[in-house]
C-alpha atoms as a PDB file:
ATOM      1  CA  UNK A   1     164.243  25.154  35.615  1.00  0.00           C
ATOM      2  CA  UNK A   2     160.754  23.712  36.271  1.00  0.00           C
ATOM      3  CA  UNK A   3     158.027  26.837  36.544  1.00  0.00           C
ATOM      4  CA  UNK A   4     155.003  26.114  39.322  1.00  0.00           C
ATOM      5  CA  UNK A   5     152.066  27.819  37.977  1.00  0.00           C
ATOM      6  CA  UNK A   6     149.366  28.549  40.425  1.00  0.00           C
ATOM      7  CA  UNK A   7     145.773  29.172  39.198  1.00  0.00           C
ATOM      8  CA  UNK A   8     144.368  32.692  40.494  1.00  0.00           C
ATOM      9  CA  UNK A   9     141.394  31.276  42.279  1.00  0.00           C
ATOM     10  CA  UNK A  10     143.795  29.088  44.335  1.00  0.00           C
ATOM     11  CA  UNK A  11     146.096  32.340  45.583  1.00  0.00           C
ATOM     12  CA  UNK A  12     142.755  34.356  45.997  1.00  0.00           C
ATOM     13  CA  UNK A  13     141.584  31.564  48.754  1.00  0.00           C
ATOM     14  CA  UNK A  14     145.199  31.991  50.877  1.00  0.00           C
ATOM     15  CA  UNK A  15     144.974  35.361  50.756  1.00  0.00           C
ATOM     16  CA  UNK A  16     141.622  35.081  52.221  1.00  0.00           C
ATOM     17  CA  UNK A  17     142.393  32.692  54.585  1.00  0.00           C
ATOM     18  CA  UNK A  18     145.219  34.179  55.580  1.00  0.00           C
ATOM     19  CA  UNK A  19     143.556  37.752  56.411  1.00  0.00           C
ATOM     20  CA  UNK A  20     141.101  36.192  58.156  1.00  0.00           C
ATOM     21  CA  UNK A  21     143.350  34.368  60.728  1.00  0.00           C
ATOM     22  CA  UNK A  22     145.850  37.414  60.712  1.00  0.00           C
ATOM     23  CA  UNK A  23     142.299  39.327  61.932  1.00  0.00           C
ATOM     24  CA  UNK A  24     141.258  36.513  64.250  1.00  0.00           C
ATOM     25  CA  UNK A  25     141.229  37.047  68.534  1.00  0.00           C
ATOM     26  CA  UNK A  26     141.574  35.533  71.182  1.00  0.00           C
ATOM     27  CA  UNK A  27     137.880  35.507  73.160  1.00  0.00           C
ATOM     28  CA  UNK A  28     137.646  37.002  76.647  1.00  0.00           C
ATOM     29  CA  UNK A  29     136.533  35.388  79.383  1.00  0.00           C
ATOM     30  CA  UNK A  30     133.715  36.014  80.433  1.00  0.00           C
ATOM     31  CA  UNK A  31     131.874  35.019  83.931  1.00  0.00           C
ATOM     32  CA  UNK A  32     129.007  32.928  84.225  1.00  0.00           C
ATOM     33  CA  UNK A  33     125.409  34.569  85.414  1.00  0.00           C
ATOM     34  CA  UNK A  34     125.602  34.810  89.373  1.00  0.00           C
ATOM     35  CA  UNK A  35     124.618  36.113  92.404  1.00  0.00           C
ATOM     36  CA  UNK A  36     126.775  34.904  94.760  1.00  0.00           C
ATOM     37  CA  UNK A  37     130.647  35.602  94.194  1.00  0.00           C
ATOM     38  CA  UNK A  38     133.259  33.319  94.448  1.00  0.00           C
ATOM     39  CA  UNK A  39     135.102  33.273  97.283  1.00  0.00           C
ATOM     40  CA  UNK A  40     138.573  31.287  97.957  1.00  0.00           C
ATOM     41  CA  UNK A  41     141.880  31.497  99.754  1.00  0.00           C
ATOM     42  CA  UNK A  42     144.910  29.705  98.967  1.00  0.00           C
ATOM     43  CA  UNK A  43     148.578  29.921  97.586  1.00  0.00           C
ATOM     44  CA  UNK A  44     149.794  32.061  94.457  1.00  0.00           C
ATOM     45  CA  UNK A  45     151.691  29.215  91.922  1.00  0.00           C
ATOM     46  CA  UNK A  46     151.939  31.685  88.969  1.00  0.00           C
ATOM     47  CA  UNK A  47     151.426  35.093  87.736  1.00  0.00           C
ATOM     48  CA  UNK A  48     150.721  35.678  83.984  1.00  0.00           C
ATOM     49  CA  UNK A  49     150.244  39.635  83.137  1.00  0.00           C
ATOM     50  CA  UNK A  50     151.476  39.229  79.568  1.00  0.00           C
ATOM     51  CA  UNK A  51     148.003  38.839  78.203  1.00  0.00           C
ATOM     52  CA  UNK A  52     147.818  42.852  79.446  1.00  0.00           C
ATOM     53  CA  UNK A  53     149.728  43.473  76.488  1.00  0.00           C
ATOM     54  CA  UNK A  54     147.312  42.757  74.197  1.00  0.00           C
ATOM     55  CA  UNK A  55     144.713  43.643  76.009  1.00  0.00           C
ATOM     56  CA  UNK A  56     143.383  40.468  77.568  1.00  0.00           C
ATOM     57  CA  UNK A  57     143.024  39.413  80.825  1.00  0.00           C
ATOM     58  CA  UNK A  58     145.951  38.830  83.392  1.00  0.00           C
ATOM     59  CA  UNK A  59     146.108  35.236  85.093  1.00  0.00           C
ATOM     60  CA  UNK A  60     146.560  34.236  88.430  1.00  0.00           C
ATOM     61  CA  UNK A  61     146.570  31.034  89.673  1.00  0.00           C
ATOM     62  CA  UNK A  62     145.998  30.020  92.562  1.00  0.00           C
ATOM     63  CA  UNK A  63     146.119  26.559  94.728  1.00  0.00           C
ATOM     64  CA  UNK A  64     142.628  26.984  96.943  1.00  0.00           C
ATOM     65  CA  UNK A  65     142.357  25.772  99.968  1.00  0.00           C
ATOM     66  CA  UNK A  66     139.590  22.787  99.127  1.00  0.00           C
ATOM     67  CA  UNK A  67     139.257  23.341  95.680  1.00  0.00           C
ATOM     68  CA  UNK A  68     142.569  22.527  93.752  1.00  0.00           C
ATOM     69  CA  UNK A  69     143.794  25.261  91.353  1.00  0.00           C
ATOM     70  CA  UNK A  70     141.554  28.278  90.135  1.00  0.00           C
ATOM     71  CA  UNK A  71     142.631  30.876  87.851  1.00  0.00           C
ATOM     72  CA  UNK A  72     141.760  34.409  88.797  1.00  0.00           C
ATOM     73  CA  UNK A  73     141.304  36.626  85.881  1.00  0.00           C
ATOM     74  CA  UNK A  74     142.009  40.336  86.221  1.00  0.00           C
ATOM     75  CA  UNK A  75     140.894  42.629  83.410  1.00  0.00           C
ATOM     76  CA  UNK A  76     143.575  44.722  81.176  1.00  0.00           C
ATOM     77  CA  UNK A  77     140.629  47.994  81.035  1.00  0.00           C
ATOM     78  CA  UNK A  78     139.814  48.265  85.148  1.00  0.00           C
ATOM     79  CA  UNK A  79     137.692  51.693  83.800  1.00  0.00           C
ATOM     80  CA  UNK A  80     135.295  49.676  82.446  1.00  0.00           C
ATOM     81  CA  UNK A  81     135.043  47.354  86.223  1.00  0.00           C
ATOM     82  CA  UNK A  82     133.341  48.270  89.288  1.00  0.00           C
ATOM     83  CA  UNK A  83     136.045  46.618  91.186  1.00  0.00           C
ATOM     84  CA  UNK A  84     138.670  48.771  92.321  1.00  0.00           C
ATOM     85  CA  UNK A  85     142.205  47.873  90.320  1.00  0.00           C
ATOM     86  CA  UNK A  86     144.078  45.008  91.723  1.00  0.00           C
ATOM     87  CA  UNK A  87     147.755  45.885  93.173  1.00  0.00           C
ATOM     88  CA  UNK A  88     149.570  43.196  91.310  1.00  0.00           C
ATOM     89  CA  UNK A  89     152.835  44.411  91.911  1.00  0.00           C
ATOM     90  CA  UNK A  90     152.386  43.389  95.753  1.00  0.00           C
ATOM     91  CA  UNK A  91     151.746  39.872  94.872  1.00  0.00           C
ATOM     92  CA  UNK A  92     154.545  37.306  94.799  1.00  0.00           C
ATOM     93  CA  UNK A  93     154.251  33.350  93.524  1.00  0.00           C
ATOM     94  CA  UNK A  94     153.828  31.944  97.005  1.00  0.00           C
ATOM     95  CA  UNK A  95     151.924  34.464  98.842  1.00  0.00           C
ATOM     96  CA  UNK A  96     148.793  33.589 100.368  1.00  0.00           C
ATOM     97  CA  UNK A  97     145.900  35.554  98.813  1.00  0.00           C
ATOM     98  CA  UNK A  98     142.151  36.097  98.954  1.00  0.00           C
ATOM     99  CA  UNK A  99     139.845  36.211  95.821  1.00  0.00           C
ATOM    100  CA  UNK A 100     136.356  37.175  95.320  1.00  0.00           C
ATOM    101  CA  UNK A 101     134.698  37.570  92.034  1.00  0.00           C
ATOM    102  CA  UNK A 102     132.321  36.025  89.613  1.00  0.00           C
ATOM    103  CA  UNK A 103     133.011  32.282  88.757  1.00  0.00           C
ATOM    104  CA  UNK A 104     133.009  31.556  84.968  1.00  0.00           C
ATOM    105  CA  UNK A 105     132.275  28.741  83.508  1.00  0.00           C
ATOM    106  CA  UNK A 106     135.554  26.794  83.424  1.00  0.00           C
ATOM    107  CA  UNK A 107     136.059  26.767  87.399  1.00  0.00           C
ATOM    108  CA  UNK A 108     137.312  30.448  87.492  1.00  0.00           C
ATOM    109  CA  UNK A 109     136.650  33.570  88.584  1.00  0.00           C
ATOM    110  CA  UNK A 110     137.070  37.515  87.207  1.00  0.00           C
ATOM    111  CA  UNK A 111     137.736  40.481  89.614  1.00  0.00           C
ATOM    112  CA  UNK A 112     135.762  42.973  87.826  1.00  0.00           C
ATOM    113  CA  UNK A 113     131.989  42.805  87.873  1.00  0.00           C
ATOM    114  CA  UNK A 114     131.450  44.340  91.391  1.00  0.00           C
ATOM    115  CA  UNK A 115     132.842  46.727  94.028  1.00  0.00           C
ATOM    116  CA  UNK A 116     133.189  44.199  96.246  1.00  0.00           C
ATOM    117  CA  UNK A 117     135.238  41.431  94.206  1.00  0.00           C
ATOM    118  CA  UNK A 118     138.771  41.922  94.907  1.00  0.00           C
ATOM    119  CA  UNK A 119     142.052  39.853  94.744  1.00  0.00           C
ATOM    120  CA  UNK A 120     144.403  40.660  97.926  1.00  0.00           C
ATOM    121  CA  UNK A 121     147.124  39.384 100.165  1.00  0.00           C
ATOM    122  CA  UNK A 122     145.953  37.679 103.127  1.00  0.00           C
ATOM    123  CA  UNK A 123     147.590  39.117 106.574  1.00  0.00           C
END
């Protein structure tokens, strides 16, 4: 039987490595410096709200009328937003929605940063 023998400074260096990924996050989104919210309409094509379980922001995307697909982020702590919670248990993938919130910098937006963003059925 053939014996691997690994020198300590080589183990230390995984273990290292290892508790750093093991530690590592995944970064929020967060919106880009604005004024002016972001305002669209369109169709719901998917609802993500398993990010919520670690604490990260819920995805919903949504085909916009004139702009293609946007995601809509909603924040897992709504104590810490000015906007008022977002009912997502009365949205449904192909329901036609309204969304107002900050744009970010990859073509989203987050409901969060004011009282006035919001992301609702349309009637």
């Amino acid at each position: 039987m053939t014996r691997i023998v690994c020198p300590l400074p080589l183990t230390f260096a995984l273990c290292v490595g290892l508790a750093t990924a093991s530690c590592a996050t995944t970064t929020p989104v967060v919106a880009a410096p604005s004024d002016d919210p972001l305002r669209i309409e369109g169709t719901i094509t998917t609802i993500d709200l398993e990010p919520w379980t670690f604490d990260g922001n819920a995805t919903v995307q949504v085909d916009a009328d004139g702009r293609g697909v946007v995601q809509v982020h909603l924040p897992a702590r709504w104590n810490l937003c000015k906007a008022p919670p977002v009912d997502v248990q009365s949205l449904a993938v192909g329901m036609r929605v309204q969304a107002v919130g900050a744009a970010t910098g990859k073509g989203g937006l987050v409901v969060c940063m004011d009282a006035t963003h919001r992301l609702q059925p349309l009637q």
